[in-house]
Protein backbone atom coordinates (compact mmCIF):
# COMPACT_ATOMS: atom_id res chain seq x y z
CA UNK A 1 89.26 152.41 86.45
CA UNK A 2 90.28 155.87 86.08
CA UNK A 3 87.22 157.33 86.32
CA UNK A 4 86.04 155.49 89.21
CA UNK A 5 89.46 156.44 90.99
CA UNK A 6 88.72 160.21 90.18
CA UNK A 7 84.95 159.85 91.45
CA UNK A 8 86.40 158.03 94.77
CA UNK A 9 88.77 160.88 95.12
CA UNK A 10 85.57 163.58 95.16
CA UNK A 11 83.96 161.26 97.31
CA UNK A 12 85.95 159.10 99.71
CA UNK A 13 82.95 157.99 101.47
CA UNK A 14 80.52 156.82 98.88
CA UNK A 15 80.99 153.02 99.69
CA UNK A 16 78.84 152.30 96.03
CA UNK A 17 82.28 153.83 93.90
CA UNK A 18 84.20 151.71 95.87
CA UNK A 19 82.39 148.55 95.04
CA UNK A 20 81.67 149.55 91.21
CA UNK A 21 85.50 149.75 91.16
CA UNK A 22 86.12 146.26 92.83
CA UNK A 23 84.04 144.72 90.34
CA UNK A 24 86.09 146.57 87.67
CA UNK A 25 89.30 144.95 89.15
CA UNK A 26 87.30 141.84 89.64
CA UNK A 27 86.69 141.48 86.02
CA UNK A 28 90.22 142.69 85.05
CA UNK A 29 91.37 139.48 86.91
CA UNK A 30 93.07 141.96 89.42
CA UNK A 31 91.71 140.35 92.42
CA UNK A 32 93.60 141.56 94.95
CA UNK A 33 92.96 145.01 94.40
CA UNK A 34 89.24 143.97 93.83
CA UNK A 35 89.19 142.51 97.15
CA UNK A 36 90.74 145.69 99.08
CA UNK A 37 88.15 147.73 97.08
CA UNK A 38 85.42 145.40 98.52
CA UNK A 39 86.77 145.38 101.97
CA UNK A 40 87.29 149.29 101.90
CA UNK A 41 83.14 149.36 100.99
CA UNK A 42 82.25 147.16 103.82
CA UNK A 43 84.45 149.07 106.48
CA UNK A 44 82.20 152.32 105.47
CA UNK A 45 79.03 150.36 105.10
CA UNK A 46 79.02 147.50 106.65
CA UNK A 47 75.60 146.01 105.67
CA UNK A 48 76.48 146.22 102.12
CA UNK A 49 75.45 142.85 100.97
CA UNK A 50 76.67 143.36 97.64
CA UNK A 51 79.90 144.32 99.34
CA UNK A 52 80.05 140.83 101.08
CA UNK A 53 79.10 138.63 98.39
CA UNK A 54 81.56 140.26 95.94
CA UNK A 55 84.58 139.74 98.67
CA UNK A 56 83.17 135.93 98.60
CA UNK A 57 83.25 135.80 95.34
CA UNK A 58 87.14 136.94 95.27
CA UNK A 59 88.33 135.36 98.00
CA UNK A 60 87.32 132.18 96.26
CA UNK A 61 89.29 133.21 93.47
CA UNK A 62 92.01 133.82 95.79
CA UNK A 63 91.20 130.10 97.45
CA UNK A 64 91.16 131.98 101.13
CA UNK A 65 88.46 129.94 102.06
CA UNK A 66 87.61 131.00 105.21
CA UNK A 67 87.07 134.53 103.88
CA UNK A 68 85.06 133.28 101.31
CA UNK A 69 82.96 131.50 104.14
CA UNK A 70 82.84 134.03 106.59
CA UNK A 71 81.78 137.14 103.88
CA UNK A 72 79.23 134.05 102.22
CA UNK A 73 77.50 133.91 105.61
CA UNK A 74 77.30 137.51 106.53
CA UNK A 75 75.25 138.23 103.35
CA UNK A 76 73.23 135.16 103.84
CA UNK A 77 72.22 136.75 107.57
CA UNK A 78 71.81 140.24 106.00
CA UNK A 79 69.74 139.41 102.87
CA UNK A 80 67.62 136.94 105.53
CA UNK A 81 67.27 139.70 107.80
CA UNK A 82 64.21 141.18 105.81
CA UNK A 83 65.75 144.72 105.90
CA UNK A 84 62.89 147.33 104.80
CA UNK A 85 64.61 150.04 103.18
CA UNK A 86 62.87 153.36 104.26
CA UNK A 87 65.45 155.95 101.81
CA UNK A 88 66.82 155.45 98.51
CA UNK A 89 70.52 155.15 100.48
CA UNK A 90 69.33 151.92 101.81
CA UNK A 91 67.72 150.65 98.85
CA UNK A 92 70.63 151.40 97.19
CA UNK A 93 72.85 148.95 99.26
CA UNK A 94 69.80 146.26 98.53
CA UNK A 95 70.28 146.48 94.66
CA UNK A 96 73.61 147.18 93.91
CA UNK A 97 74.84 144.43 91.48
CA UNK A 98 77.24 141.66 92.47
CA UNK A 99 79.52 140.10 90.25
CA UNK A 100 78.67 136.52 89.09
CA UNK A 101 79.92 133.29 90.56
């Protein structure tokens, strides 16, 4: 946690930190701060579809359903979408891992 909260500090804007330390919270079972780390990603990327699917994933956790819904059917449309990633950014925000659920 500590060293993603350092990195995020150097970099406020790199939305990938953000989300590596949601799923850190996520799998600490701190799911609130997991979710704020996931919305926080989304607000500076938002076609982040690991972003989405991990704020699903929570918001299940935190039975907020229609979050869970809503974030579930944005990265269905993105992922259907057939983006083409044309840099290493965007293929970035294609491959990032999600947590599992």
């Amino acid at each position: 946690v500590d060293a993603y909260k350092e990195a995020i500090i150097l970099n406020p804007y790199n939305p990938f930190f953000i989300l590596e330390l949601g799923v850190v919270y996520a799998k600490l079972n701190s799911l609130n701060e997991a979710k704020k780390c996931f919305e926080k990603a989304i607000e500076l990327e938002p076609n982040y579809i690991a972003a989405h699917h991990n704020l699903a994933v929570v918001a299940k956790d935190l039975k907020d359903f229609n979050l869970e819904m809503r974030e579930r059917l944005i990265a269905d449309k993105l992922t259907r979408s057939n983006l083409m990633p044309t840099n290493d950014y965007e293929r970035s925000l294609l491959q990032t891992k999600k947590i599992k659920k």
